[in-house]
PDB file of N, CA and C in Angstrom:
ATOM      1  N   UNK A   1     -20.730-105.910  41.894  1.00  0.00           N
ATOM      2  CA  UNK A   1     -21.396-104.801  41.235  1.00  0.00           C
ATOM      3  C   UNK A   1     -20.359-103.728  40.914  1.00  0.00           C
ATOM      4  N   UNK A   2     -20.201-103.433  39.773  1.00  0.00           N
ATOM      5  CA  UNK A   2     -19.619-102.168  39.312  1.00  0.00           C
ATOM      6  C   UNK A   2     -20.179-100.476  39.670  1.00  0.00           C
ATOM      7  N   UNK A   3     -18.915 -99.784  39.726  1.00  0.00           N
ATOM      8  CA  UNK A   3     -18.968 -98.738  39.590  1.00  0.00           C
ATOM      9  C   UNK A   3     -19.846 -98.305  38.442  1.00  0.00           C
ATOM     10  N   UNK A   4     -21.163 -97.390  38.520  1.00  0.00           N
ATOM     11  CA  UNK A   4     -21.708 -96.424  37.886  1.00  0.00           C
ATOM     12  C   UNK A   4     -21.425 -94.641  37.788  1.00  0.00           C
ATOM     13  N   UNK A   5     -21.248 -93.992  36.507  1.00  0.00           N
ATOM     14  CA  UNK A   5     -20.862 -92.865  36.581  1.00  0.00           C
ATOM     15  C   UNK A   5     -22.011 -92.477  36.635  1.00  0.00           C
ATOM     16  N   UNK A   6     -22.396 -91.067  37.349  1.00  0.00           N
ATOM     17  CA  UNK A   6     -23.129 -90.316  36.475  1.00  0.00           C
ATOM     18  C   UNK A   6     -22.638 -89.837  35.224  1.00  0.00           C
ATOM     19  N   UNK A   7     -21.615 -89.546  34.562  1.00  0.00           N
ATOM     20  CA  UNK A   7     -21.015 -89.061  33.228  1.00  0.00           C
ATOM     21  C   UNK A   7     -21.455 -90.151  32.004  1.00  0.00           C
ATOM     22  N   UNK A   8     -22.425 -91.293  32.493  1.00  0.00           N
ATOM     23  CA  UNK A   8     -22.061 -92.339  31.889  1.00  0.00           C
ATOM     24  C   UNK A   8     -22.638 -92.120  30.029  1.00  0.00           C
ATOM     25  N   UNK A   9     -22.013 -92.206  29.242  1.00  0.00           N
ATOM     26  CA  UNK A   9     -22.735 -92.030  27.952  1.00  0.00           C
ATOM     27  C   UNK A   9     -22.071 -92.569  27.042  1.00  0.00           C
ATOM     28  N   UNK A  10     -22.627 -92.726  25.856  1.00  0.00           N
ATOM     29  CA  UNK A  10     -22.003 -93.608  24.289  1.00  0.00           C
ATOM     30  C   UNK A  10     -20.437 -92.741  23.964  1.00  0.00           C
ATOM     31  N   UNK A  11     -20.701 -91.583  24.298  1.00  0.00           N
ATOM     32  CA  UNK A  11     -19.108 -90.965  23.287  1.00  0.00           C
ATOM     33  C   UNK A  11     -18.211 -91.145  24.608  1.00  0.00           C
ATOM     34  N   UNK A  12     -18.572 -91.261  25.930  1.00  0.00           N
ATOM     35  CA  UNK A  12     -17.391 -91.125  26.710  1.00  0.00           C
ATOM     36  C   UNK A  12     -17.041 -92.686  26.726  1.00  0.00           C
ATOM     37  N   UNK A  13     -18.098 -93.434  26.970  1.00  0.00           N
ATOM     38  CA  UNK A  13     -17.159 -95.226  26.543  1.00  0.00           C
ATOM     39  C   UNK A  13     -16.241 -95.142  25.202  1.00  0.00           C
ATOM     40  N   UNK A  14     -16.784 -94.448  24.449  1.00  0.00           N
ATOM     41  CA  UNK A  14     -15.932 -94.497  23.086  1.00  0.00           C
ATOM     42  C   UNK A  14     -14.465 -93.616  23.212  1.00  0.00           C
ATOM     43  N   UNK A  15     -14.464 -93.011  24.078  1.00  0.00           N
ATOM     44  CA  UNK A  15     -13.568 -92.260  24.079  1.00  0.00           C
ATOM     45  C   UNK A  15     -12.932 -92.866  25.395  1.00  0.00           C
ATOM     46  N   UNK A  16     -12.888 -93.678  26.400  1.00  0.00           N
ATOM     47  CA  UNK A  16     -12.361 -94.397  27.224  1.00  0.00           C
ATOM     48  C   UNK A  16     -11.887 -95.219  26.456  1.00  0.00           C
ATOM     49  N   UNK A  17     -12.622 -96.314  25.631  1.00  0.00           N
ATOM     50  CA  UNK A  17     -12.285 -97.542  25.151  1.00  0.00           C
ATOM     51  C   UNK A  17     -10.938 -97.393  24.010  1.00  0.00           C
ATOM     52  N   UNK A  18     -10.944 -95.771  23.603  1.00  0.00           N
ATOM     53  CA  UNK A  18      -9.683 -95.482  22.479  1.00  0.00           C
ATOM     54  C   UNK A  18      -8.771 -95.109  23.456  1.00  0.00           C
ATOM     55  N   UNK A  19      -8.555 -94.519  24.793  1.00  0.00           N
ATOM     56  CA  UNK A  19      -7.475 -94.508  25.669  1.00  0.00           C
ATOM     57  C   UNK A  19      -7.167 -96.004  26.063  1.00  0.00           C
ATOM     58  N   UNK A  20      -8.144 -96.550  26.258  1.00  0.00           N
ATOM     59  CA  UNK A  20      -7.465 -98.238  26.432  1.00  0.00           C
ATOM     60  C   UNK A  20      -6.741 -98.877  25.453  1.00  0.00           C
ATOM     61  N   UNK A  21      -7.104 -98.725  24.378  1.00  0.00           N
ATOM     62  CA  UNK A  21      -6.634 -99.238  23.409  1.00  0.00           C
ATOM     63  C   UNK A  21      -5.029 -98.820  23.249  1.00  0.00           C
ATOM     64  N   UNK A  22      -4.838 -97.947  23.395  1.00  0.00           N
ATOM     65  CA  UNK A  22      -3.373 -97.034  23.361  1.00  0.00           C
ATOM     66  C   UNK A  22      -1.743 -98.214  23.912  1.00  0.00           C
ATOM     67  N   UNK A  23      -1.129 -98.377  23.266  1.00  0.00           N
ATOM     68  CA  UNK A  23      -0.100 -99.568  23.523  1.00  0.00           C
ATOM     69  C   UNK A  23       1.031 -98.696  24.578  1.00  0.00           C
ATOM     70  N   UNK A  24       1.242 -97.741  24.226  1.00  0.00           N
ATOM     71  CA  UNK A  24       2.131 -96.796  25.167  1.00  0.00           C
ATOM     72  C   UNK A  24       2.677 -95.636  25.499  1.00  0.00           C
ATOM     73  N   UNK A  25       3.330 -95.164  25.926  1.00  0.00           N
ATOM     74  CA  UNK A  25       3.921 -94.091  26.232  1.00  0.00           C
ATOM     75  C   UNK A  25       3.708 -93.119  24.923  1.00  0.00           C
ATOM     76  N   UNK A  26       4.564 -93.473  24.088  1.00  0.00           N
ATOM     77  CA  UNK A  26       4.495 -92.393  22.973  1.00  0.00           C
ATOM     78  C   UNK A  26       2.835 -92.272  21.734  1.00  0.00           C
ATOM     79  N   UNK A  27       2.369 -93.534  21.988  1.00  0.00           N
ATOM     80  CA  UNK A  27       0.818 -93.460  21.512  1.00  0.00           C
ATOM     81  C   UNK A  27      -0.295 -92.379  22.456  1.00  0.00           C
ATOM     82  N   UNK A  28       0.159 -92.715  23.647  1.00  0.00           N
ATOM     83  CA  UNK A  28      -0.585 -91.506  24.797  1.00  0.00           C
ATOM     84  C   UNK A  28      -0.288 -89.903  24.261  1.00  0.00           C
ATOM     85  N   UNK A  29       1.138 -89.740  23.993  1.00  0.00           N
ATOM     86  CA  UNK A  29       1.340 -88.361  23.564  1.00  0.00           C
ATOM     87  C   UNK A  29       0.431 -88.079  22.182  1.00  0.00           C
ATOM     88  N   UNK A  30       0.541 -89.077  21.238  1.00  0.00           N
ATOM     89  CA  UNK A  30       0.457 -88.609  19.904  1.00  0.00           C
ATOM     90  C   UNK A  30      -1.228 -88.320  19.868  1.00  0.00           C
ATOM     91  N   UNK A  31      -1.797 -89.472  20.527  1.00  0.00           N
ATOM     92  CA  UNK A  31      -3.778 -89.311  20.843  1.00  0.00           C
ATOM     93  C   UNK A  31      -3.701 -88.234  21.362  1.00  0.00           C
ATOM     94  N   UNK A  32      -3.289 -87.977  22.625  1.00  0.00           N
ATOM     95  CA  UNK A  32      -3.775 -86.517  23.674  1.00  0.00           C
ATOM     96  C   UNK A  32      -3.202 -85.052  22.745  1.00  0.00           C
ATOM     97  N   UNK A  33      -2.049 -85.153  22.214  1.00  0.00           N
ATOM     98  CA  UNK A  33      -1.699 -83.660  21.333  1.00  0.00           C
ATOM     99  C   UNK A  33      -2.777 -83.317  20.467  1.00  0.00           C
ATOM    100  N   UNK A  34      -3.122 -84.766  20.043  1.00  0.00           N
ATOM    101  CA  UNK A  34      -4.403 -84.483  18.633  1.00  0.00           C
ATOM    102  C   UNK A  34      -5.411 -83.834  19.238  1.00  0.00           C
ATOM    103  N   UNK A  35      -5.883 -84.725  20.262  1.00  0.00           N
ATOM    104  CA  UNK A  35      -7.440 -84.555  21.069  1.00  0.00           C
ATOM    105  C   UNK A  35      -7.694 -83.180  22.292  1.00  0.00           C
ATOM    106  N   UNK A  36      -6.327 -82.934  22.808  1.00  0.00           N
ATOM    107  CA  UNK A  36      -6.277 -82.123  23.299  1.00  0.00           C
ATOM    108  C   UNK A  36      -5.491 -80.820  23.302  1.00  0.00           C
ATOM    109  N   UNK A  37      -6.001 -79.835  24.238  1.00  0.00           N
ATOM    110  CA  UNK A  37      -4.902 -78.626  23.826  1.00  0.00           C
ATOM    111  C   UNK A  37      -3.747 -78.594  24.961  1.00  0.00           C
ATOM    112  N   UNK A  38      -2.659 -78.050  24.623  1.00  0.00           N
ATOM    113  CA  UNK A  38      -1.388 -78.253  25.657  1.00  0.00           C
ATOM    114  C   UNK A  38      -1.935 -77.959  26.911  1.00  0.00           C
ATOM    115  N   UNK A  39      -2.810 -76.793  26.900  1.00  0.00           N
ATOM    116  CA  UNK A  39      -3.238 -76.069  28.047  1.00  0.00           C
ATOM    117  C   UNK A  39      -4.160 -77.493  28.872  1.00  0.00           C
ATOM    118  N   UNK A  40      -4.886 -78.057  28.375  1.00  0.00           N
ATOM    119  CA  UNK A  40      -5.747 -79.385  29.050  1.00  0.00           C
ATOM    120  C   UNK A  40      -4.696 -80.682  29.395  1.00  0.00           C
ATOM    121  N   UNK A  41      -4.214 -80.852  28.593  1.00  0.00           N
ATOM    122  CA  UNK A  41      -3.278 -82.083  28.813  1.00  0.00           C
ATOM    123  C   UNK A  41      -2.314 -81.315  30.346  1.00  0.00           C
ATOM    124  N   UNK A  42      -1.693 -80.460  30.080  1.00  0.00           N
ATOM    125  CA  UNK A  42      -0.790 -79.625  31.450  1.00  0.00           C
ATOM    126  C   UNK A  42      -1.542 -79.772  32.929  1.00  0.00           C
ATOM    127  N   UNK A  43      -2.783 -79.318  32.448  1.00  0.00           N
ATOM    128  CA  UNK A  43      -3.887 -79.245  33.867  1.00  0.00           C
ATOM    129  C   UNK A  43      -4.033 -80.360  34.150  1.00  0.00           C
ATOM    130  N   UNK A  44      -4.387 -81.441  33.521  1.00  0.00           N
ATOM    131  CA  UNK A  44      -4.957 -83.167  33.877  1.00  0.00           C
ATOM    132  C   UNK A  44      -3.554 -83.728  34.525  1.00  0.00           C
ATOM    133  N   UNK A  45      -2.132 -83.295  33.689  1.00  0.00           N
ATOM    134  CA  UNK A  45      -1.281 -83.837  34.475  1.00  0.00           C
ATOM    135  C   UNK A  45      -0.768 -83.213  35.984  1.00  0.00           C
ATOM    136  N   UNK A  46      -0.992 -82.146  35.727  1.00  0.00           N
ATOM    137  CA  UNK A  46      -0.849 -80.952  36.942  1.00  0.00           C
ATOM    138  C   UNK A  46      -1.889 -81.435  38.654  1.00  0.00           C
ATOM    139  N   UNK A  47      -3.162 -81.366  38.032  1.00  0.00           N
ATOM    140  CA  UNK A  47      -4.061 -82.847  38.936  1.00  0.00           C
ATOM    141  C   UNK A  47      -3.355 -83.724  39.708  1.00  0.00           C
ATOM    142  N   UNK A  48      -3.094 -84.260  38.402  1.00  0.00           N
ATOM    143  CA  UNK A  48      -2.252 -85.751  39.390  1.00  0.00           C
ATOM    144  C   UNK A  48      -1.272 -85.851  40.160  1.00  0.00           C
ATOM    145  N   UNK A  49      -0.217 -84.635  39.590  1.00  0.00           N
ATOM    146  CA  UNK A  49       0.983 -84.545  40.618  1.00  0.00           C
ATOM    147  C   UNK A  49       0.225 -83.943  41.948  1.00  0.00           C
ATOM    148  N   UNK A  50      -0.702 -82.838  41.940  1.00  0.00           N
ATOM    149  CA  UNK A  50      -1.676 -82.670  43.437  1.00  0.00           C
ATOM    150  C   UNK A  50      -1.614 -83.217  44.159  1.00  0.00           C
ATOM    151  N   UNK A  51      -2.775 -84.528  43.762  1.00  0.00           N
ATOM    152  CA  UNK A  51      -3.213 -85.430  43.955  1.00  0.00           C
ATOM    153  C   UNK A  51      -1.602 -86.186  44.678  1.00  0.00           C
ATOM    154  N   UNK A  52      -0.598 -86.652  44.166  1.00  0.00           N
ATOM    155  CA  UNK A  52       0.402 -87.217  44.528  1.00  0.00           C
ATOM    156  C   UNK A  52       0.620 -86.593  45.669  1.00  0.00           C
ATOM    157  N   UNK A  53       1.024 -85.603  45.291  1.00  0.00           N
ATOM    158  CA  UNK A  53       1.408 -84.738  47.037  1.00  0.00           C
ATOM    159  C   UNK A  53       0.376 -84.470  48.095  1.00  0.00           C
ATOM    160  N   UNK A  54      -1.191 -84.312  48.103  1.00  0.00           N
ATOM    161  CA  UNK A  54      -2.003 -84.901  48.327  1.00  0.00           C
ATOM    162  C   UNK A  54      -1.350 -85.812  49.311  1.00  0.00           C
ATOM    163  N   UNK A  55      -1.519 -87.044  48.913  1.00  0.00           N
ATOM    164  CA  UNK A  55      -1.802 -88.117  49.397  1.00  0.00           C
ATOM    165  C   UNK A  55      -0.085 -88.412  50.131  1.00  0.00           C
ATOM    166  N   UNK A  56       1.100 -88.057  49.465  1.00  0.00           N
ATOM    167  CA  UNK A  56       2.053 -87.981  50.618  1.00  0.00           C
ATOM    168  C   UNK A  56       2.272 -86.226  51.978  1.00  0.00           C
ATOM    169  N   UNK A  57       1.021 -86.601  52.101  1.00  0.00           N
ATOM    170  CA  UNK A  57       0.623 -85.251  53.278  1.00  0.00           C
ATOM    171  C   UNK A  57       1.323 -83.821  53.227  1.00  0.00           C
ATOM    172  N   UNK A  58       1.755 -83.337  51.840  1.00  0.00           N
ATOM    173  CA  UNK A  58       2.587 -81.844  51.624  1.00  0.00           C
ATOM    174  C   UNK A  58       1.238 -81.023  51.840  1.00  0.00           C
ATOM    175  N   UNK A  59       1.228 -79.806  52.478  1.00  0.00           N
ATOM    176  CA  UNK A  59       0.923 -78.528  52.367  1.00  0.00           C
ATOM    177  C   UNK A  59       0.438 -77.891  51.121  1.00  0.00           C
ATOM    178  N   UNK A  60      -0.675 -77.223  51.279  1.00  0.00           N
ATOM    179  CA  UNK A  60      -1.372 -76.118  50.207  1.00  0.00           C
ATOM    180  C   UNK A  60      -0.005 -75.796  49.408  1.00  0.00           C
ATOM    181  N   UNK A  61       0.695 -74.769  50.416  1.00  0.00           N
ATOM    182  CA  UNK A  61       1.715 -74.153  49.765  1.00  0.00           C
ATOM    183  C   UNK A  61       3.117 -74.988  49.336  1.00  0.00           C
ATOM    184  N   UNK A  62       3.347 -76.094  49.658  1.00  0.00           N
ATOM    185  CA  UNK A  62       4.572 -76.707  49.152  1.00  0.00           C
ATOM    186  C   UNK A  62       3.914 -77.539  47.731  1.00  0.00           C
ATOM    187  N   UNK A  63       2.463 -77.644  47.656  1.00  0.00           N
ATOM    188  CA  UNK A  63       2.020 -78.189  46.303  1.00  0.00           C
ATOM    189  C   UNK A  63       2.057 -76.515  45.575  1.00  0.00           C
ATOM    190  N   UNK A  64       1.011 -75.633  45.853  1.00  0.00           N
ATOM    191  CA  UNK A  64       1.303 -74.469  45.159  1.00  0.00           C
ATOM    192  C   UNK A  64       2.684 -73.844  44.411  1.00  0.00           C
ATOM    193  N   UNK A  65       3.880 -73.882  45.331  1.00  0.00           N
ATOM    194  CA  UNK A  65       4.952 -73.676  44.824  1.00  0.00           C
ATOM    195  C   UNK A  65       5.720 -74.669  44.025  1.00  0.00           C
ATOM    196  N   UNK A  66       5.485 -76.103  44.224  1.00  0.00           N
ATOM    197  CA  UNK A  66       6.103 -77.029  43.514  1.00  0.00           C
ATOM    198  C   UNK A  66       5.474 -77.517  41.899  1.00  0.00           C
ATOM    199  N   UNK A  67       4.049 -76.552  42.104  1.00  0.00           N
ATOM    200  CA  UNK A  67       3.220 -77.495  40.836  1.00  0.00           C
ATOM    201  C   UNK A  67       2.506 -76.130  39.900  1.00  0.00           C
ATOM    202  N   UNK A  68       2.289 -75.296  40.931  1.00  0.00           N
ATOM    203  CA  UNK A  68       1.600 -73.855  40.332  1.00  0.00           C
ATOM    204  C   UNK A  68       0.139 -74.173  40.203  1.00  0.00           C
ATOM    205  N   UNK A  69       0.156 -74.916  40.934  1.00  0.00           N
ATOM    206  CA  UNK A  69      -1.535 -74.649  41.192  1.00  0.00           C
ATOM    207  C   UNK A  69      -2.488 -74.417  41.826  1.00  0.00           C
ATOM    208  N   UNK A  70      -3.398 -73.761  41.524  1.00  0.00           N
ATOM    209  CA  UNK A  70      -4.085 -72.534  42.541  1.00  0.00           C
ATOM    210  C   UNK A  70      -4.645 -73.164  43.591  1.00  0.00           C
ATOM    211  N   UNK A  71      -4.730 -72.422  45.051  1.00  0.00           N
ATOM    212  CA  UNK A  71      -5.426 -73.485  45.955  1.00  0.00           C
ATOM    213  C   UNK A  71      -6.942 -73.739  45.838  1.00  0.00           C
ATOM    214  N   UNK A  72      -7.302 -73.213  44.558  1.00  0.00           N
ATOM    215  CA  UNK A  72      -9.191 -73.905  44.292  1.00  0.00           C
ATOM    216  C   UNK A  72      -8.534 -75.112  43.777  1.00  0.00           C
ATOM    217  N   UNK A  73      -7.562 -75.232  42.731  1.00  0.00           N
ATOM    218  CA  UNK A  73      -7.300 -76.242  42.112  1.00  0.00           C
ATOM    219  C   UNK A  73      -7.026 -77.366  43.152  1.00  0.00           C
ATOM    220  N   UNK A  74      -6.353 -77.218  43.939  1.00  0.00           N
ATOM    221  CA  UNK A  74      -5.832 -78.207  45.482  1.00  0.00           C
ATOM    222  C   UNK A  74      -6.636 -78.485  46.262  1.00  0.00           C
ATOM    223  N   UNK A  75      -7.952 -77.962  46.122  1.00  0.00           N
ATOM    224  CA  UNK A  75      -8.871 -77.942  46.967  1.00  0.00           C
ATOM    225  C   UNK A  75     -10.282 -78.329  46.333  1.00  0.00           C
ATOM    226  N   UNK A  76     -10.157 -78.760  44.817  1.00  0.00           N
ATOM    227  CA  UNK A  76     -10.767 -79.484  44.056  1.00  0.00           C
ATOM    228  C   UNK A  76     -10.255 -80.748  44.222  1.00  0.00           C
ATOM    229  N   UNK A  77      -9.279 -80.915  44.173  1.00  0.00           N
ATOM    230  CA  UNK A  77      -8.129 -82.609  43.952  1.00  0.00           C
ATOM    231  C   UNK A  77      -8.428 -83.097  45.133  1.00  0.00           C
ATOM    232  N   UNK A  78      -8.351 -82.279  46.299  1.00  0.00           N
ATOM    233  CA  UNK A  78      -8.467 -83.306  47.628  1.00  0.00           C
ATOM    234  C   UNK A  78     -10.120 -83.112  48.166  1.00  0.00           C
ATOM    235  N   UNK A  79     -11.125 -82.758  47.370  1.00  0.00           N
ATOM    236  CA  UNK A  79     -12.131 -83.305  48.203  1.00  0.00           C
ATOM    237  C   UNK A  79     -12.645 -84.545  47.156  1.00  0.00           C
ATOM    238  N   UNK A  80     -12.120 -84.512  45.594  1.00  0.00           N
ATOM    239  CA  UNK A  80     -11.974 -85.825  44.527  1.00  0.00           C
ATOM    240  C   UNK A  80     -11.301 -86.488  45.887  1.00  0.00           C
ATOM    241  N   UNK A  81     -10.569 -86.536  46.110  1.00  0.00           N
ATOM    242  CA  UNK A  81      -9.498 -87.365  46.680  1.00  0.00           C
ATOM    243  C   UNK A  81     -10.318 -87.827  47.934  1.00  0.00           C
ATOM    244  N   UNK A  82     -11.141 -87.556  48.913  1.00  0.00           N
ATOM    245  CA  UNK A  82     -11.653 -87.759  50.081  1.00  0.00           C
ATOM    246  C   UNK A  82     -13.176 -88.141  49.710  1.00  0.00           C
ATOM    247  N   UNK A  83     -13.891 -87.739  48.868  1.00  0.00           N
ATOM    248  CA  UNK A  83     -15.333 -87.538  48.546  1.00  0.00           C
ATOM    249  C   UNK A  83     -15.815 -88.126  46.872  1.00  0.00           C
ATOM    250  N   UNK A  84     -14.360 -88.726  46.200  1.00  0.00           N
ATOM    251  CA  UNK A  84     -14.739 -88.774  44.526  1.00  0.00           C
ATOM    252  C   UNK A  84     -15.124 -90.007  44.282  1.00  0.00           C
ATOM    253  N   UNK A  85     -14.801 -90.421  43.474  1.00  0.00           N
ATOM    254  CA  UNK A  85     -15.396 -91.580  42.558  1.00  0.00           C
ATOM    255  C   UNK A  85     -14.145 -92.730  43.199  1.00  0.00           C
ATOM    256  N   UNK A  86     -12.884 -92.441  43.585  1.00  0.00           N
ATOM    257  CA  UNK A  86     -11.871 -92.826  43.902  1.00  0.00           C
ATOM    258  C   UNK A  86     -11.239 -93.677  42.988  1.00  0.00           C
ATOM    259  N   UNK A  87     -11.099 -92.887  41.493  1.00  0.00           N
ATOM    260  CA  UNK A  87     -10.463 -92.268  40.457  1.00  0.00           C
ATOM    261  C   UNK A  87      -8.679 -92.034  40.427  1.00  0.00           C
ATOM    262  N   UNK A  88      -8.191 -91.018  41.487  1.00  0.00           N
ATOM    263  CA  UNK A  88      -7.087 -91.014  41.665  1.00  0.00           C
ATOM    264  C   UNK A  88      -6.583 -91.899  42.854  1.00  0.00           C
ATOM    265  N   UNK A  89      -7.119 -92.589  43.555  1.00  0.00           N
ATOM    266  CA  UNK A  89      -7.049 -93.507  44.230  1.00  0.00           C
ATOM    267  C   UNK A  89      -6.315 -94.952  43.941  1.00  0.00           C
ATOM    268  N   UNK A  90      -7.116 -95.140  42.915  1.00  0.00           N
ATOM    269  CA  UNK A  90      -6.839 -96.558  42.084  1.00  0.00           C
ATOM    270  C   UNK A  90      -5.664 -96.406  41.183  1.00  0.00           C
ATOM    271  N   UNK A  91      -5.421 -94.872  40.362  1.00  0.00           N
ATOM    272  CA  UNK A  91      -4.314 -94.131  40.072  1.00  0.00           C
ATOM    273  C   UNK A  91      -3.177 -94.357  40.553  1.00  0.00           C
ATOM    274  N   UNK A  92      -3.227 -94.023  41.872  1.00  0.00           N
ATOM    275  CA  UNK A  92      -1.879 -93.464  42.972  1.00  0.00           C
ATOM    276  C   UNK A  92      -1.586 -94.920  43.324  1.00  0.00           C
ATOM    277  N   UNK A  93      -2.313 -95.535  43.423  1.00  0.00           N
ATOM    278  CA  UNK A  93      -2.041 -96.993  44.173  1.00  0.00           C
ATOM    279  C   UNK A  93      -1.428 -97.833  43.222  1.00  0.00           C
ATOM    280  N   UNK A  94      -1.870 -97.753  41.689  1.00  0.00           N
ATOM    281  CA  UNK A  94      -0.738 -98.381  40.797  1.00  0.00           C
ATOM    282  C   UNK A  94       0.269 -98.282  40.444  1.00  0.00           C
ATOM    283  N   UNK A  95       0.264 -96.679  40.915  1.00  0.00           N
ATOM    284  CA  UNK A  95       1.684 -95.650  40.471  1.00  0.00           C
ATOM    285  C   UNK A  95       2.549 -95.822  41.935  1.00  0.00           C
ATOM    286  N   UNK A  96       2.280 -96.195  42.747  1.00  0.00           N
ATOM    287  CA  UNK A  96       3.202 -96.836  44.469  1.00  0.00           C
ATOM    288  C   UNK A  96       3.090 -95.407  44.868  1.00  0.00           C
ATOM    289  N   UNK A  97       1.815 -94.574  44.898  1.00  0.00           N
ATOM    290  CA  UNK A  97       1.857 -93.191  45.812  1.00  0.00           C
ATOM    291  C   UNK A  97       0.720 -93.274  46.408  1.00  0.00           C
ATOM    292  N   UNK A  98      -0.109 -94.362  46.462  1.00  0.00           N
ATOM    293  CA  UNK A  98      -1.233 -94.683  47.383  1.00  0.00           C
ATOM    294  C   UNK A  98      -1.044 -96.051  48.269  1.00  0.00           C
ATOM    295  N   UNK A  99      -2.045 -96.168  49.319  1.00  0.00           N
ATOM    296  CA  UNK A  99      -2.159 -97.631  50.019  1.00  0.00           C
ATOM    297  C   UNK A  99      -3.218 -97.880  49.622  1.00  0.00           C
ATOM    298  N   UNK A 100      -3.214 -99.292  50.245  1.00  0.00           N
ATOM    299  CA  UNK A 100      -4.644-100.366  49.887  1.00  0.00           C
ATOM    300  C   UNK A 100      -5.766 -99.610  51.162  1.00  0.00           C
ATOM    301  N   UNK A 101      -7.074 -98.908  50.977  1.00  0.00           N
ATOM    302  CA  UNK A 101      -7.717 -98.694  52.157  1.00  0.00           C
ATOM    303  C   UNK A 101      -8.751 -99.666  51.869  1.00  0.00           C
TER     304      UNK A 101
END
């Protein structure tokens, strides 16, 4: 049985299924500049580095100072991270900054 979102709807499959589609690195930039604003793309990647440090056990403040992000923001990422969809989970674990739980 699969994962169900609540988010689940016609434009967000459509808009998943065009990030899948994406062949690489420089296709990711050219979709997300279009679709998004610097300020959103910065934050989503800003997340993940969290999330990274997160999960190799750094401190509020050694993520705060290393990433600039606020501790609501750090404190959004790690209850995703403990309580989410386990989203950055499956993330971190492809990227070799998570384990198998």
């Amino acid at each position: 049985m699969g994962y169900e979102s609540k988010l689940k709807d016609k434009y967000l499959d459509e808009l998943f299924e065009a990030i899948l589609s994406l062949d690489n690195i420089e296709e990711c930039y050219r979709f997300f500049e279009d679709i998004c604003t610097i300020n959103e793309i910065q934050s989503i990647a800003q997340r993940l580095q969290v999330a990274k440090m997160l999960k190799q056990k750094r401190t509020y403040n050694e993520i705060k100072e290393k990433t600039g992000a606020s501790t609501a923001t750090i404190s959004r990422v790690n209850r995703a991270l403990n309580y989410g969809a386990d989203g950055y989970k499956i993330i971190l674990e492809r990227l070799g900054y998570g384990s198998k739980e």
